[in-house]
C-alpha atoms as a PDB file:
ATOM      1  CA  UNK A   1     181.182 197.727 150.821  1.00  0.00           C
ATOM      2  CA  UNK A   2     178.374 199.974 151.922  1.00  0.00           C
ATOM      3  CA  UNK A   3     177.875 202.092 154.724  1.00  0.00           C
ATOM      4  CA  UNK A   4     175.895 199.750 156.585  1.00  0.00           C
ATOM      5  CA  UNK A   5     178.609 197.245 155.810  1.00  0.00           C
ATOM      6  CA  UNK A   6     181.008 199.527 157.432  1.00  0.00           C
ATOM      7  CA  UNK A   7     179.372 200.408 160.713  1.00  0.00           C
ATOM      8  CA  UNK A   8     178.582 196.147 160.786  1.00  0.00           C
ATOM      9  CA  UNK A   9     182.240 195.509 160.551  1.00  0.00           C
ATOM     10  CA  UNK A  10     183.266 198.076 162.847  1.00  0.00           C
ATOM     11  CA  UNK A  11     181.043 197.252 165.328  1.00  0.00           C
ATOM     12  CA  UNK A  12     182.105 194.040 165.647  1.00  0.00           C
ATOM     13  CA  UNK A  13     185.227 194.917 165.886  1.00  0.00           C
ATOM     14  CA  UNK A  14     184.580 197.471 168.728  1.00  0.00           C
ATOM     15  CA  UNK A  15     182.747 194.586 170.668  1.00  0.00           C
ATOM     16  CA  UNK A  16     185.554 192.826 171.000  1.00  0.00           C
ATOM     17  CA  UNK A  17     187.904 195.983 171.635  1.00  0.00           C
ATOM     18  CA  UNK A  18     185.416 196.439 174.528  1.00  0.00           C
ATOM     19  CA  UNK A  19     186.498 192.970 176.067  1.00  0.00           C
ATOM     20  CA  UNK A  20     189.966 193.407 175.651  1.00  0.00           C
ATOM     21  CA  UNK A  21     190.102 197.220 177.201  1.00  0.00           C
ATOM     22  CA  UNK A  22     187.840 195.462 180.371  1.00  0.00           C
ATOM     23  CA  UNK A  23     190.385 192.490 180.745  1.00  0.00           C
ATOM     24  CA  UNK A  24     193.287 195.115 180.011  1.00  0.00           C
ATOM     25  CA  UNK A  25     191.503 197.190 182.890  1.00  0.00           C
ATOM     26  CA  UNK A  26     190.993 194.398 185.235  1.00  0.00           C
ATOM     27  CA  UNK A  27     194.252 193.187 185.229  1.00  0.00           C
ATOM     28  CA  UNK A  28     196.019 196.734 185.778  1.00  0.00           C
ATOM     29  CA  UNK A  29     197.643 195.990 182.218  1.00  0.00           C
ATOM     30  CA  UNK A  30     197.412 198.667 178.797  1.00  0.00           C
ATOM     31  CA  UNK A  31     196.051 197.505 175.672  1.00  0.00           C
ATOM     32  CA  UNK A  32     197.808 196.650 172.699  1.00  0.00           C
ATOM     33  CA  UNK A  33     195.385 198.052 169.823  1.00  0.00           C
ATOM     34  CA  UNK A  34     194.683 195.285 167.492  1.00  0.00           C
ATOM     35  CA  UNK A  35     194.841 195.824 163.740  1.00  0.00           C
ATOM     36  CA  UNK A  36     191.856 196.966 162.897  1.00  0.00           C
ATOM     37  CA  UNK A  37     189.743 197.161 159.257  1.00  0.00           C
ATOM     38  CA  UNK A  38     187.676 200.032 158.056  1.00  0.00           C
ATOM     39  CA  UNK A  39     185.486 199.306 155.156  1.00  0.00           C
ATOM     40  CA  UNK A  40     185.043 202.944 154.297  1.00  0.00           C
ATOM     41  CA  UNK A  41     187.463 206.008 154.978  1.00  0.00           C
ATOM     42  CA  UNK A  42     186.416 209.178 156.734  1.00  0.00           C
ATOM     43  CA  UNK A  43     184.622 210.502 153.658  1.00  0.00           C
ATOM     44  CA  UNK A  44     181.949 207.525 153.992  1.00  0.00           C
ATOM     45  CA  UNK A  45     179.366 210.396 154.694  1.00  0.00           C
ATOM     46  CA  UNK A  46     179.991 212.302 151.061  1.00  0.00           C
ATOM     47  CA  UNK A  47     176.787 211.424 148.906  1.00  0.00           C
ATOM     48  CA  UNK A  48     178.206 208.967 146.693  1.00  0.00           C
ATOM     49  CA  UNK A  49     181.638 209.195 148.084  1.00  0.00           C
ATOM     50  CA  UNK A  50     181.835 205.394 147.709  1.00  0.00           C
ATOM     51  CA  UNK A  51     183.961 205.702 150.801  1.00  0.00           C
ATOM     52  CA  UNK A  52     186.816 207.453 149.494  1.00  0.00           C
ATOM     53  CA  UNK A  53     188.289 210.972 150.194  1.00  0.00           C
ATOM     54  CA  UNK A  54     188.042 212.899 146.378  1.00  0.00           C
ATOM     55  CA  UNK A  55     191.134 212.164 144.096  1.00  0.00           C
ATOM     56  CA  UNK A  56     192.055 209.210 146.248  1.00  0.00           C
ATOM     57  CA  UNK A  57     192.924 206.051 144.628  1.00  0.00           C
ATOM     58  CA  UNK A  58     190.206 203.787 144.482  1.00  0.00           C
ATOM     59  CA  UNK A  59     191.856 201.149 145.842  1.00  0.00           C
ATOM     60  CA  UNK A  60     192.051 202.573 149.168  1.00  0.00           C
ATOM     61  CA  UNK A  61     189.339 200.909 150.804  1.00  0.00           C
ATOM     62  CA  UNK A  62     189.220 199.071 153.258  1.00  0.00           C
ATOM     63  CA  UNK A  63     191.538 199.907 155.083  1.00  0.00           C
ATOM     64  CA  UNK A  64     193.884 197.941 157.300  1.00  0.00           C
ATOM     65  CA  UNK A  65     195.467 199.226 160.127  1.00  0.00           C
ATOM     66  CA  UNK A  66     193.101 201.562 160.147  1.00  0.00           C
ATOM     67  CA  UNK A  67     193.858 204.916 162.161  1.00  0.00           C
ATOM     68  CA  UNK A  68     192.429 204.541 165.513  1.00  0.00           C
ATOM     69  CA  UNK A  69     190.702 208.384 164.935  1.00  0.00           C
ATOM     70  CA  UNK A  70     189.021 206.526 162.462  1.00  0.00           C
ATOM     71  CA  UNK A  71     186.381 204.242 164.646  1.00  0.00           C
ATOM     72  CA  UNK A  72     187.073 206.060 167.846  1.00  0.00           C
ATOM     73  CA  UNK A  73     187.848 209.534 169.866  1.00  0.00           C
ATOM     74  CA  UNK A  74     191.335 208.321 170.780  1.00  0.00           C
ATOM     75  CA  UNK A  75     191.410 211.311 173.957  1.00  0.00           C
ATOM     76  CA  UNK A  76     188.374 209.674 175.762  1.00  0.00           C
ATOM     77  CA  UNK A  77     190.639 206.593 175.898  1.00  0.00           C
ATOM     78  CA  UNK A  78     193.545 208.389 178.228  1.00  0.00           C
ATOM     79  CA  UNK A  79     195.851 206.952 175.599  1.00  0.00           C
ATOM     80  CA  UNK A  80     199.029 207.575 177.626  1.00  0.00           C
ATOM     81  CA  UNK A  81     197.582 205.566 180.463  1.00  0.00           C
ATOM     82  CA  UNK A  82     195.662 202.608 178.954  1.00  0.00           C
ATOM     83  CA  UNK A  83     196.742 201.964 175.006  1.00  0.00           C
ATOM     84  CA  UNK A  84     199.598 201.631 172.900  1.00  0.00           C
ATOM     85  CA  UNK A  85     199.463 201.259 169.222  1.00  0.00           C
ATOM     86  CA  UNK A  86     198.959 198.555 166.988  1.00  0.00           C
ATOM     87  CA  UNK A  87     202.502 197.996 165.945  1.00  0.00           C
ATOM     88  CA  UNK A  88     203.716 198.577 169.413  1.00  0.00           C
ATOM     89  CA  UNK A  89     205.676 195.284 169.248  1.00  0.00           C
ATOM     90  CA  UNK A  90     207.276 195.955 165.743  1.00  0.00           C
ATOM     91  CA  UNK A  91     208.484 198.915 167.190  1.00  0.00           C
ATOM     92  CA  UNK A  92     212.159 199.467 167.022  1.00  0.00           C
ATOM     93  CA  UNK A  93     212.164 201.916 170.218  1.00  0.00           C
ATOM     94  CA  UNK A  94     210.229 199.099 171.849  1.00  0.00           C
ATOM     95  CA  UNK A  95     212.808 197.835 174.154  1.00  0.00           C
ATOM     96  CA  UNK A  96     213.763 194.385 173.614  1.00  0.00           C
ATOM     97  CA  UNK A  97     213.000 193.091 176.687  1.00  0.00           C
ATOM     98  CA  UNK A  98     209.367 193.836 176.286  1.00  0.00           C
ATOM     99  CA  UNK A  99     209.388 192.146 172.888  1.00  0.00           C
ATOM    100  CA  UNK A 100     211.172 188.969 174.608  1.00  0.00           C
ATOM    101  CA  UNK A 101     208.590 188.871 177.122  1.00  0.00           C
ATOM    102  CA  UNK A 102     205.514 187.860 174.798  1.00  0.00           C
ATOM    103  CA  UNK A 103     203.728 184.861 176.443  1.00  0.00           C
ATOM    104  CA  UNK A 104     200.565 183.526 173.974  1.00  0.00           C
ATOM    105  CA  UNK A 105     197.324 182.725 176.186  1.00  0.00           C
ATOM    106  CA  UNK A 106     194.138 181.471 175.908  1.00  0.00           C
ATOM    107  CA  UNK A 107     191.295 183.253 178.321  1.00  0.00           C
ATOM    108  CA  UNK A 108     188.068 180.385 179.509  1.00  0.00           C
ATOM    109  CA  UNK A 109     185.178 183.008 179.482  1.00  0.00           C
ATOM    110  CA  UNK A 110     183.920 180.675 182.311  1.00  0.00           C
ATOM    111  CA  UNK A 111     186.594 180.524 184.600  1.00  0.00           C
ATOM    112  CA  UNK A 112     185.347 183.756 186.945  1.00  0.00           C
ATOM    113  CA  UNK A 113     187.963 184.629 189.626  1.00  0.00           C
ATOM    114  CA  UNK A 114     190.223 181.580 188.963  1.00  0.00           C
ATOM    115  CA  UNK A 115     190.479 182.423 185.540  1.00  0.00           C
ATOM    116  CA  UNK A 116     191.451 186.346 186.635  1.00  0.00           C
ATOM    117  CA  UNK A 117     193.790 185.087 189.128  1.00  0.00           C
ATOM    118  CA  UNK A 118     195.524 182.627 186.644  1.00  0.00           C
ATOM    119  CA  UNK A 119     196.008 185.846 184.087  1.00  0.00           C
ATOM    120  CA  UNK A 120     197.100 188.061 187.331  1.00  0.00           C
ATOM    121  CA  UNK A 121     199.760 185.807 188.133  1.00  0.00           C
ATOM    122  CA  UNK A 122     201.549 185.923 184.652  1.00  0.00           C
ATOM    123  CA  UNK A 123     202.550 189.103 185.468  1.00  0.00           C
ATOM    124  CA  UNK A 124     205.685 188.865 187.124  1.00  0.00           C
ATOM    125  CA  UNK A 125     207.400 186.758 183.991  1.00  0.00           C
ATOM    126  CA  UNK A 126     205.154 187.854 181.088  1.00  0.00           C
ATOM    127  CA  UNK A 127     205.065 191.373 180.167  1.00  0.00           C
ATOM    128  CA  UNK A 128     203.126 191.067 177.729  1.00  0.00           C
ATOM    129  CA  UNK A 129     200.167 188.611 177.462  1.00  0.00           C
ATOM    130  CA  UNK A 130     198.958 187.873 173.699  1.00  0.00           C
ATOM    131  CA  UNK A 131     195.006 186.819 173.986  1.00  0.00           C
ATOM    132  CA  UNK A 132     194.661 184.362 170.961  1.00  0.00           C
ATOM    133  CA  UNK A 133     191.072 183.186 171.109  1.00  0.00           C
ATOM    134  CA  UNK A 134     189.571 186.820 172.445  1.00  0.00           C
ATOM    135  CA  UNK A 135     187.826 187.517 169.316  1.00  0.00           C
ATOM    136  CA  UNK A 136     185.575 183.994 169.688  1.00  0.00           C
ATOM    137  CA  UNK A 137     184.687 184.955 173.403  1.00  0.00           C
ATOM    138  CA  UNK A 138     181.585 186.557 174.913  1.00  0.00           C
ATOM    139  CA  UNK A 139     181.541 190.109 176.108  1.00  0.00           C
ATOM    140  CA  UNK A 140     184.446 189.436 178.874  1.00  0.00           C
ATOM    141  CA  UNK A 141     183.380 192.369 181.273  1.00  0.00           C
ATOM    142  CA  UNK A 142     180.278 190.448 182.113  1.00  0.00           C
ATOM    143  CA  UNK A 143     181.641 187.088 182.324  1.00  0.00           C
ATOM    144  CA  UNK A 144     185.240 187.708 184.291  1.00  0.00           C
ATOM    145  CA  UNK A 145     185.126 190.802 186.277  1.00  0.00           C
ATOM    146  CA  UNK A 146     183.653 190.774 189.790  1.00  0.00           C
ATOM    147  CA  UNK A 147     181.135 193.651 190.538  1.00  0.00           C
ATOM    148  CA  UNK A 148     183.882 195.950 191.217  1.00  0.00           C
ATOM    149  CA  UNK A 149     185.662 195.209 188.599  1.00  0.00           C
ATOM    150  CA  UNK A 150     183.101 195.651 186.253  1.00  0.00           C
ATOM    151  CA  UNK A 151     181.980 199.074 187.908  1.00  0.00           C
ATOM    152  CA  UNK A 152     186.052 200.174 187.744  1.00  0.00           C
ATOM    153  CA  UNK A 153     185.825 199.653 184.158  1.00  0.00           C
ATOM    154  CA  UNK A 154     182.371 201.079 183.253  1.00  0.00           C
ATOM    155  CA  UNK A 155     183.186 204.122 185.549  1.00  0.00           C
ATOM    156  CA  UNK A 156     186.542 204.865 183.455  1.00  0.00           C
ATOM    157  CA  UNK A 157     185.848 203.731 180.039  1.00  0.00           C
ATOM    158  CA  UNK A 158     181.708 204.700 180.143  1.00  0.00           C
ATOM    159  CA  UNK A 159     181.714 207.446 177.616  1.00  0.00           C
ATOM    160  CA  UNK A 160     184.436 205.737 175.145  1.00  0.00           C
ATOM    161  CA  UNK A 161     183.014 205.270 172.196  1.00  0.00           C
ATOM    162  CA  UNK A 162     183.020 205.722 167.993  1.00  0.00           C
ATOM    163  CA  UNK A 163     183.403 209.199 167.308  1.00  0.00           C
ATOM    164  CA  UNK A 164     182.030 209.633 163.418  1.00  0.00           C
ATOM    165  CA  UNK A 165     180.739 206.585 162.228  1.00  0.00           C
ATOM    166  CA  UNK A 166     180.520 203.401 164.402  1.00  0.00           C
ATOM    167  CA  UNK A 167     179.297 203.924 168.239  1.00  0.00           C
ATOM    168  CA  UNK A 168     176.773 200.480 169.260  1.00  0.00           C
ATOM    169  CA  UNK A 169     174.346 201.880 171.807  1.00  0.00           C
ATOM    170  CA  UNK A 170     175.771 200.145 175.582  1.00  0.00           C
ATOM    171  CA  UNK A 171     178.630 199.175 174.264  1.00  0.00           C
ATOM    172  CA  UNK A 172     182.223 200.695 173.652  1.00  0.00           C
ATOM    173  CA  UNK A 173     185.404 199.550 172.326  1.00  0.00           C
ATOM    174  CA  UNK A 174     189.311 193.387 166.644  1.00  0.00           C
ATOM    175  CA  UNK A 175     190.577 190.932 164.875  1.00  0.00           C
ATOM    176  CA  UNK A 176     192.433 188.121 166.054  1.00  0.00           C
ATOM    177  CA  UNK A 177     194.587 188.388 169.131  1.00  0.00           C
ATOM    178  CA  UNK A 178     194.476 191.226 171.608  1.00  0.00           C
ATOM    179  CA  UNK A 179     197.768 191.980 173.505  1.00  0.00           C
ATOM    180  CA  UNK A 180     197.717 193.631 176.796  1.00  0.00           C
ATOM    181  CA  UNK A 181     201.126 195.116 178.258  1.00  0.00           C
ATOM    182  CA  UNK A 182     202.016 194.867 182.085  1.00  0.00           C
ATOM    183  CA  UNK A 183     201.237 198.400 183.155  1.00  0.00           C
END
């Protein structure tokens, strides 16, 4: 790993957080944070740091699950109102009719309002929709949202972005599947 390697995989990552906050967003939903990989720790900046805080094992990077501080200034998010962690669903104060309630779903990037509608109307038996093929998908806030939509989203979520390391110019906020909650 390398630095550059580290802001790489982090922004690609963030691309596709962007897409799932907008689709979140759009759909009046909150975002299950995905599990996320840091190549370096905080101390990436240290002049031959090699990533690692000092005295830290140096098997510590990268880092999965890495702590959302990590790539991102968790306040701009309004956490309370638009995120829950990673392990949200693993959670044993999670109640169990939220956990039950986990419908798996594919999004077509092409599929405008019809698509949005089709996702909208899961909502009164799904609590939780589970986006499987999000991280193969275009940048979703151009390709699904309407105008207003769009303008919702950038309006709220304009200044998100990476606080230390990893913030792409224009864009904001990734693995695999991103799960967004019913609101």
């Amino acid at each position: 790993m390398s630095v550059r390697g580290h802001v790489e995989l982090i922004n690609y990552q963030l691309r596709q957080l962007r897409s799932a906050l907008a689709l979140a967003h759009a759909l009046g939903r909150k975002l299950i944070m995905p599990s996320v990989v840091c190549g370096y720790d905080k101390a990436w900046y240290a002049l031959g740091s090699r990533g690692e805080f000092g005295g830290a094992p140096k098997f510590v990077v990268p880092i999965f699950n890495c702590p959302l501080d990590h790539y991102l200034e968790v306040e701009t998010l309004d956490p309370v109102q638009t995120i829950r962690e990673y392990s949200f669903l693993s959670n044993p104060r999670t109640p169990a009719s939220v956990r039950a309630s986990v419908v798996a779903v594919q999004v077509d990037a092409d599929g405008g309002a019809a698509e949005m509608g089709r996702l909208a109307a899961m909502a009164p038996s799904a609590k939780v929709l589970n986006i499987t093929n999000l991280a193969a998908l275009p940048d979703l806030s151009k390709r699904l949202l309407t105008n207003s939509q769009a303008q919702a989203f950038k309006a709220k979520f304009h200044h998100v972005g990476g606080g230390w390391c990893c913030a792409p110019r224009g864009e904001s906020p990734g693995r695999a599947g991103f799960t967004l909650m019913r609101a």
